[in-house]
Protein backbone atom coordinates (compact mmCIF):
# COMPACT_ATOMS: atom_id res chain seq x y z
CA UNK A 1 -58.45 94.76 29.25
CA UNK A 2 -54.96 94.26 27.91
CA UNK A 3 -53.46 95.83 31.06
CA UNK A 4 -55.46 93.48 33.51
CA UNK A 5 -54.03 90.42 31.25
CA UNK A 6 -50.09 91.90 31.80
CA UNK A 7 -51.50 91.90 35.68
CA UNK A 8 -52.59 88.61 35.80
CA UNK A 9 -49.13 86.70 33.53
CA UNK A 10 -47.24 89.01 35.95
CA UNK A 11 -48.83 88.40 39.28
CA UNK A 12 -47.68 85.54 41.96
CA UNK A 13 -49.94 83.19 40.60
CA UNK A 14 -48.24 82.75 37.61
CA UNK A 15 -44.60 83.14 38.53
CA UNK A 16 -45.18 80.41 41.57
CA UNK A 17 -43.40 76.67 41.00
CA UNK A 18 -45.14 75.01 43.93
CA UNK A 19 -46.42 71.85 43.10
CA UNK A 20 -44.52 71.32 39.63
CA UNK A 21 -42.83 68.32 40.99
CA UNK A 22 -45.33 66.58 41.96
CA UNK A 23 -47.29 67.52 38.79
CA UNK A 24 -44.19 65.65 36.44
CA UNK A 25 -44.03 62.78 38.67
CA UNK A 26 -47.47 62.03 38.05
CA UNK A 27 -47.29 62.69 34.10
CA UNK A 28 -43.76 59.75 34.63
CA UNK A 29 -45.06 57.84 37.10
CA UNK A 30 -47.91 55.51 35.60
CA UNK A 31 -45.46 54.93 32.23
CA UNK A 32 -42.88 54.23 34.25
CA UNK A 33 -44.72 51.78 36.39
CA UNK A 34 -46.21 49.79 33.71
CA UNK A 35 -42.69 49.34 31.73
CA UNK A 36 -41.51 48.00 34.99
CA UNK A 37 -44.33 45.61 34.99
CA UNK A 38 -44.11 44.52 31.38
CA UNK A 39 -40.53 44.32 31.67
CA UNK A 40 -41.01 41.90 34.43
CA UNK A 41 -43.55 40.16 32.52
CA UNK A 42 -41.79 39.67 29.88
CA UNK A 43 -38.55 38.37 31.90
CA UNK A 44 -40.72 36.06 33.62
CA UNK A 45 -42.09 34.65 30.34
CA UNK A 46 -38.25 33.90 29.07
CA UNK A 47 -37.88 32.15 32.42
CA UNK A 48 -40.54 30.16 32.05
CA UNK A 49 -39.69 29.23 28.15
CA UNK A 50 -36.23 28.52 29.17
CA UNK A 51 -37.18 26.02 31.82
CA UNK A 52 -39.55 24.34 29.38
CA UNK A 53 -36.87 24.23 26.73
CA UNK A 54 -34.75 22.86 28.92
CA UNK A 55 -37.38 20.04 30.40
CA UNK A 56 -37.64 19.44 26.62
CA UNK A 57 -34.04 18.93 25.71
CA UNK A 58 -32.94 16.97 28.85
CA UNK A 59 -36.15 14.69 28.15
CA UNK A 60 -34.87 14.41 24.29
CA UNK A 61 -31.49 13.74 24.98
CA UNK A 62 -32.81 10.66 27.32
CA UNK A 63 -34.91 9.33 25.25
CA UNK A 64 -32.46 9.53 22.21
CA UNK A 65 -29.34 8.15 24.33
CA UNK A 66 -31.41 5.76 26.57
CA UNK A 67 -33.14 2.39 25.57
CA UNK A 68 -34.86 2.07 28.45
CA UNK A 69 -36.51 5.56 27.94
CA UNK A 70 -40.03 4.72 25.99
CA UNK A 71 -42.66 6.81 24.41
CA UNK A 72 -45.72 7.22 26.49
CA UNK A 73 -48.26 7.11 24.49
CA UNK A 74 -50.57 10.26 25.09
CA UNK A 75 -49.99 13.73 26.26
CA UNK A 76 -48.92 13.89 30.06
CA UNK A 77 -50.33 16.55 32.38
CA UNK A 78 -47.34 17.57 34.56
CA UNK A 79 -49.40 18.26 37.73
CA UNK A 80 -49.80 15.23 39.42
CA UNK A 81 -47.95 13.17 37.48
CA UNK A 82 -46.49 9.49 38.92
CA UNK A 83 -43.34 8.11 37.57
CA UNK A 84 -44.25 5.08 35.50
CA UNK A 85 -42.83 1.41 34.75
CA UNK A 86 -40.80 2.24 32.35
CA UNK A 87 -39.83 5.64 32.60
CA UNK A 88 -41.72 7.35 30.27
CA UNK A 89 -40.01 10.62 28.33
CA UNK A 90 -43.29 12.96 28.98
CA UNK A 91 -42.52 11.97 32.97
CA UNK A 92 -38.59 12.78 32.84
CA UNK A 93 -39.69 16.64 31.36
CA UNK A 94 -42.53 16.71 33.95
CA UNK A 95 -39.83 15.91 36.43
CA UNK A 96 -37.50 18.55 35.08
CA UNK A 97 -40.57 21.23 35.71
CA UNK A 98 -41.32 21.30 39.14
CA UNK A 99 -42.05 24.00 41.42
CA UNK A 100 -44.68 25.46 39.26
CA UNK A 101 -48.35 25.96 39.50
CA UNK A 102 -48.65 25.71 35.79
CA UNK A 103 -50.32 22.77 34.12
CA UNK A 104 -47.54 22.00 31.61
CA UNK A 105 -48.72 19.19 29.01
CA UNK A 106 -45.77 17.42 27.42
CA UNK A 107 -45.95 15.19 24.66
CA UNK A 108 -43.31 12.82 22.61
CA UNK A 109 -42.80 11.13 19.61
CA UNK A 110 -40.99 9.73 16.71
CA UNK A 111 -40.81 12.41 13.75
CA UNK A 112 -39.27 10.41 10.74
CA UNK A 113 -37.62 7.58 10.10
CA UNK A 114 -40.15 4.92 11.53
CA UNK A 115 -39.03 2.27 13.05
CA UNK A 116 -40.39 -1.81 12.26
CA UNK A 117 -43.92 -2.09 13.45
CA UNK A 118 -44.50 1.99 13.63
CA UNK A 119 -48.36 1.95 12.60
CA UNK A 120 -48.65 5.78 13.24
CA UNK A 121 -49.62 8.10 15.95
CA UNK A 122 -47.10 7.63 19.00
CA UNK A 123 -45.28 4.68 19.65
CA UNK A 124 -44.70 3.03 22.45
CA UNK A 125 -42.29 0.93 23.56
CA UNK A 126 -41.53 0.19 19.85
CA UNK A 127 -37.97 -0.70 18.38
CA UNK A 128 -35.99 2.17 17.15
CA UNK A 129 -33.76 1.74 14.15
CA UNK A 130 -30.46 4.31 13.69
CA UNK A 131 -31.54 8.03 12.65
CA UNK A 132 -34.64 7.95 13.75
CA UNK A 133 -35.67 11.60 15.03
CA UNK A 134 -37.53 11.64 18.56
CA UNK A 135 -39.40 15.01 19.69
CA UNK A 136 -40.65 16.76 23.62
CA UNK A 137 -42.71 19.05 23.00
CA UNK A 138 -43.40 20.94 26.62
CA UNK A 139 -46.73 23.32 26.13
CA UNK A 140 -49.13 25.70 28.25
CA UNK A 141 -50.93 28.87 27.42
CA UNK A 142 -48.69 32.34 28.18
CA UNK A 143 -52.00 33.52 30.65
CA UNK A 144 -51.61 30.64 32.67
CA UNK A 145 -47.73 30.93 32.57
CA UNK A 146 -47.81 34.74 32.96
CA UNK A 147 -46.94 36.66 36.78
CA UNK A 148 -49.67 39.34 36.00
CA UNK A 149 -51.65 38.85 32.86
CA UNK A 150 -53.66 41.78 33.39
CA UNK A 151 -57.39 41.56 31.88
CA UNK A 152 -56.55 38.29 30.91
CA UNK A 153 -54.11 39.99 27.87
CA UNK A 154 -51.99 37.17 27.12
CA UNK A 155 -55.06 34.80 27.38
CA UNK A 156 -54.75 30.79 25.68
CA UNK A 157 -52.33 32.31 23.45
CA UNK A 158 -49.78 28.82 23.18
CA UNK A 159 -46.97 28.57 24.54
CA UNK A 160 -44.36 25.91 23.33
CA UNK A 161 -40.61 24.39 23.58
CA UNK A 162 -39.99 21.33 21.09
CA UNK A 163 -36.45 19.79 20.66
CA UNK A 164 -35.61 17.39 18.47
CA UNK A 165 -32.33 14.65 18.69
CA UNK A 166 -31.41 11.59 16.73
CA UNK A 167 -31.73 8.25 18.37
CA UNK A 168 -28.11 7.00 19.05
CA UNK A 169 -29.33 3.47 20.03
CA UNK A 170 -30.19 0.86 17.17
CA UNK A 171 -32.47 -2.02 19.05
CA UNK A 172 -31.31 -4.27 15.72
CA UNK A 173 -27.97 -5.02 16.37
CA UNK A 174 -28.39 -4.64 20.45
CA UNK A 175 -25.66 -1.64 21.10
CA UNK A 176 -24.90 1.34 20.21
CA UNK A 177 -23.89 2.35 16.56
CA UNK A 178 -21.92 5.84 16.48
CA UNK A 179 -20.28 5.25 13.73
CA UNK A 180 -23.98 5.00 11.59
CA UNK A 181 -24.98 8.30 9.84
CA UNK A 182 -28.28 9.79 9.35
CA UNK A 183 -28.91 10.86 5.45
């Protein structure tokens, strides 16, 4: 018994290589292939969150330096969107976000220091008075924002940019006022 064993660990069969490469490629391949993916996933993602930080900001910095710039009112749905009399801040981050199929909703407001005749919820069109804080926040789920989203993975999971500025223009005295400061 023992000498057929030494027979068969010495014999051709067991000394032979053929096909060992192609065995380890498939053990590496299908790990390989799906840290490629998720690293392009995942790239994607930050390119996506970048633009919509960036729709944010450039709509915040508007809205803060420009009087004509008002507060829509409700939460804008970027895909078909029309540019409205007066330009509204949700439209100017829309605008900022195109050449995606992504519904992107985008939605402003004043965060503190209300302004005469704020009665809550969003304002529109309402008087600002120095330091008031005005918000963009551009949102969509990661599935819907995702290249792959295999099995549906990343799913309604939110998805969000928000900036933030002070208002630079003071409607009260009719100009600008950078020498006020915000406590």
């Amino acid at each position: 018994m023992l000498k057929i064993l030494r027979r068969l660990l010495n014999s051709h069969f067991m000394k032979s290589e053929r096909g060992a490469n192609a065995a380890e490629f498939a053990m590496v391949a299908l790990p390989m292939t799906i840290m490629t993916l998720i690293i392009l996933e995942a790239g994607s993602l930050m390119f996506v969150f970048n633009d919509m930080h960036n729709a944010a900001r450039e709509a915040t910095r508007r809205l803060a330096v420009d009087e004509s710039v008002v507060i829509g009112g409700a939460t804008l749905n970027c895909v078909g969107a029309t540019q409205p009399t007066p330009v509204t801040a949700e439209y100017l981050a829309c605008a900022n976000l195109t050449g995606y199929t992504v519904n992107f909703q985008v939605d402003a407001d004043i965060t503190t220091g209300k302004p005469n005749g704020y009665s809550g919820g969003t304002a529109s069109a309402v008087p600002y008075t120095t330091c008031d804080e005005v918000t963009v926040t551009v949102s969509t789920t990661m599935g819907s924002a995702a290249l792959f989203n295999v099995f549906g993975i990343l799913g309604t999971r939110p998805f969000a940019a928000r900036s933030t500025m002070v208002t630079e223009y003071n409607t009260a005295i009719g100009a600008s006022d950078p020498g006020s400061t915000c406590t």
